[in-house]
C-alpha atoms as a PDB file:
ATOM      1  CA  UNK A   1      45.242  -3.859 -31.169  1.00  0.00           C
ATOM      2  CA  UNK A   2      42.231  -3.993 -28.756  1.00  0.00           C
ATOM      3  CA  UNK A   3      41.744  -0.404 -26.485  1.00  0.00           C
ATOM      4  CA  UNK A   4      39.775  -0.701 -22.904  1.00  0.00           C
ATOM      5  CA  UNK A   5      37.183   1.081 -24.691  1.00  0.00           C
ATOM      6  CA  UNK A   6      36.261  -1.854 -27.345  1.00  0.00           C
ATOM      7  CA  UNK A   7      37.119  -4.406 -24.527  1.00  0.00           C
ATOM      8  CA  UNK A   8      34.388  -3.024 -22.450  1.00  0.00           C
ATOM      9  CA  UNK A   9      31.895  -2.459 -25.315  1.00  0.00           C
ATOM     10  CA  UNK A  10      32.208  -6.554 -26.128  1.00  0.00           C
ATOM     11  CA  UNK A  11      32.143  -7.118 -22.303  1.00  0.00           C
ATOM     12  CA  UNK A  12      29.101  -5.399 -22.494  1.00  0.00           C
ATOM     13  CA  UNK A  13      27.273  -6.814 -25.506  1.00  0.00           C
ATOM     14  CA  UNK A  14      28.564 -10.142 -24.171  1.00  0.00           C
ATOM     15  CA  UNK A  15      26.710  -9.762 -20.843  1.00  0.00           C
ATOM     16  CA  UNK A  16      23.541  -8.693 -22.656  1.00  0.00           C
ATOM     17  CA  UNK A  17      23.505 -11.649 -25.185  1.00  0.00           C
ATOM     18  CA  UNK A  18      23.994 -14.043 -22.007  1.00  0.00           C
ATOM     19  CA  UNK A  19      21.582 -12.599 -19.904  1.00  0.00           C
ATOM     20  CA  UNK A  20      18.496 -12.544 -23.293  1.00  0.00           C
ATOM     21  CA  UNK A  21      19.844 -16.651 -23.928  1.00  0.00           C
ATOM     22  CA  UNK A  22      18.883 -16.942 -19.524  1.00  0.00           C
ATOM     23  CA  UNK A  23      15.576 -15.127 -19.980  1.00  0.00           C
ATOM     24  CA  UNK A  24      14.950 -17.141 -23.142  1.00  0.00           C
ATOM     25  CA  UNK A  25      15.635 -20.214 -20.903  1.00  0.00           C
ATOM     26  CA  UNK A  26      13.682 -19.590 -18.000  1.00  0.00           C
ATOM     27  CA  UNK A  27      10.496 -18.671 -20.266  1.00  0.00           C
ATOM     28  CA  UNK A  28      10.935 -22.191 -21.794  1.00  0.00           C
ATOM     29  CA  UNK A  29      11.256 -23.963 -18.298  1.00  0.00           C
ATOM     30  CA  UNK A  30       8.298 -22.560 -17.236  1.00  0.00           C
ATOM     31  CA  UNK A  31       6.337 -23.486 -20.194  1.00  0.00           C
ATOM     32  CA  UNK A  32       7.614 -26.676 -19.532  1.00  0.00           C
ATOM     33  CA  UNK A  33       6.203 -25.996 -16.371  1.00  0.00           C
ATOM     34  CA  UNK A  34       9.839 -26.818 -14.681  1.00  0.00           C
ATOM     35  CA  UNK A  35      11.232 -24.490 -11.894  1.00  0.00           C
ATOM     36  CA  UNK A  36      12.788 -22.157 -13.716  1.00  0.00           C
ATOM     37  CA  UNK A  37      16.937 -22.043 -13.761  1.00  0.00           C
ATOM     38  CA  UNK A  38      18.226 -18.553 -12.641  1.00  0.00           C
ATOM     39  CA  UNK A  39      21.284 -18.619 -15.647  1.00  0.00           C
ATOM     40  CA  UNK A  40      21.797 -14.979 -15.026  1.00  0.00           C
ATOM     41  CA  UNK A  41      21.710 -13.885 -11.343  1.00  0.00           C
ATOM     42  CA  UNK A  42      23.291 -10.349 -12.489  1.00  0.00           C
ATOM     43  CA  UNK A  43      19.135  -9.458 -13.214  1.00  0.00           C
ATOM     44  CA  UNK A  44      17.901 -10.984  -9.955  1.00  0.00           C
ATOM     45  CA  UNK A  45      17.788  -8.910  -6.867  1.00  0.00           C
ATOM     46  CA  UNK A  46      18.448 -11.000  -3.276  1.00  0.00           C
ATOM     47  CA  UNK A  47      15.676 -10.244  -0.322  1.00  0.00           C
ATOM     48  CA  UNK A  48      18.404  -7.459   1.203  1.00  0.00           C
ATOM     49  CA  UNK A  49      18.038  -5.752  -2.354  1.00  0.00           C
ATOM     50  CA  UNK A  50      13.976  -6.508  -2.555  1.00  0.00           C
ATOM     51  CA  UNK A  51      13.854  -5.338   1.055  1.00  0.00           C
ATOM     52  CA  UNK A  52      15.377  -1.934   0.067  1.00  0.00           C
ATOM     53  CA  UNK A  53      13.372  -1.401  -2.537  1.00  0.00           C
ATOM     54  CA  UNK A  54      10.809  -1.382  -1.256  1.00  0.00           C
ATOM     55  CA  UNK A  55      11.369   0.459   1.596  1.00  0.00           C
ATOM     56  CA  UNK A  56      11.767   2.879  -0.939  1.00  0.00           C
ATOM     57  CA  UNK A  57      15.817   2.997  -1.238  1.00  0.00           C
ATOM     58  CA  UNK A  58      17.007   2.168  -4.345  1.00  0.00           C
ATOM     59  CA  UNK A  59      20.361   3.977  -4.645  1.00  0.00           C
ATOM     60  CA  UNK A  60      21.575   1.382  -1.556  1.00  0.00           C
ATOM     61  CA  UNK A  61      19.681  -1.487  -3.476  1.00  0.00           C
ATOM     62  CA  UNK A  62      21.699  -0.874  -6.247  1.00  0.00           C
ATOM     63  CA  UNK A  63      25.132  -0.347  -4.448  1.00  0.00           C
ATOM     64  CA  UNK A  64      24.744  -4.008  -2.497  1.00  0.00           C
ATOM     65  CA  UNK A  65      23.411  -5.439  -6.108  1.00  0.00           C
ATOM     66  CA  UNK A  66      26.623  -4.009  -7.866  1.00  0.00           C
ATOM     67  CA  UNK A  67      28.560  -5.722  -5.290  1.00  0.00           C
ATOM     68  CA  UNK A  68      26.910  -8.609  -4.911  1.00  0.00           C
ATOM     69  CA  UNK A  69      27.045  -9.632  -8.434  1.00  0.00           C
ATOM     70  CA  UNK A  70      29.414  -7.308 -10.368  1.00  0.00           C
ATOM     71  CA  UNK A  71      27.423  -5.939 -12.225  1.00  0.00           C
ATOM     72  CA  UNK A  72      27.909  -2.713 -13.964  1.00  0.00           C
ATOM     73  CA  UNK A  73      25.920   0.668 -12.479  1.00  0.00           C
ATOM     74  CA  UNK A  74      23.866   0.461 -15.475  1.00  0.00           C
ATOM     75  CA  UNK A  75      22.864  -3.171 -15.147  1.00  0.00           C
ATOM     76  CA  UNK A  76      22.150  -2.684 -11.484  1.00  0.00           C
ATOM     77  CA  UNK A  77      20.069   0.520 -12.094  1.00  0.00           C
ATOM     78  CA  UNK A  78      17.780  -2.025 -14.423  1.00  0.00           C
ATOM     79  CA  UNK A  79      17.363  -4.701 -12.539  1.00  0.00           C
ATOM     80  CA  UNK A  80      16.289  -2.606  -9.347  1.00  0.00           C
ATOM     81  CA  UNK A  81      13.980  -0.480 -11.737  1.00  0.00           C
ATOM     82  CA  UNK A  82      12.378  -3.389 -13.233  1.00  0.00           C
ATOM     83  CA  UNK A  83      11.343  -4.729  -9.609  1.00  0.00           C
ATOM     84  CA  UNK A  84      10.612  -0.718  -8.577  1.00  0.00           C
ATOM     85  CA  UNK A  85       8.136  -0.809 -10.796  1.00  0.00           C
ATOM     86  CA  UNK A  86       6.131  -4.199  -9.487  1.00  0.00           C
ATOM     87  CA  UNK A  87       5.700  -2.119  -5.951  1.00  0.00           C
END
C-alpha cells in the first residue's frame, strides 16, 4: 500500500499547498487593508527566533523554530533564511 516514503512526500506537498493558500490569504487581507490572519505560523518566526537571528545565530533559531512549530529542518531553514536576509 502506502510506504513512509510516499507518506512523507504528500505530508510534504500538503504543508506547502497550505502554507501558498495562507500567503495567498494574507496578501488579500492586506489589500483589503485588514490585519492580516497568520493561517500558517510554521513560516513565522516568534521574537526568541527574530532575536537569534539577528544576533547572528541561526542554527539555534532554527532548532527553537523546529520545535516550536514542528516544522521540518527544511521548512525551518526557510523561514529563518527568509528573515536572515531582511537584516
Amino acid at each position: 500500500m502506502f510506504g513512509i516514503e510516499n507518506l512523507t512526500t504528500r505530508l510534504s506537498q500538503l504543508e506547502s499547498q497550505v502554507q501558498i493558500q495562507g500567503e495567498a490569504l494574507n496578501a488579500m487581507a492586506r489589500q483589503l487593508g485588514i490585519d492580516p490572519v497568520l493561517v500558517d505560523q510554521m513560516g513565522q518566526l516568534d521574537a526568541e527566533e527574530l532575536s537569534l537571528v539577528r544576533a547572528g545565530k541561526p542554527i539555534p533559531a532554527i532548532k527553537h523554530h523546529r520545535v516550536r512549530t514542528g516544522s521540518s529542518l527544511l521548512q525551518a531553514k526557510e523561514a529563518v533564511d527568509r528573515h536572515n536576509a531582511e537584516f
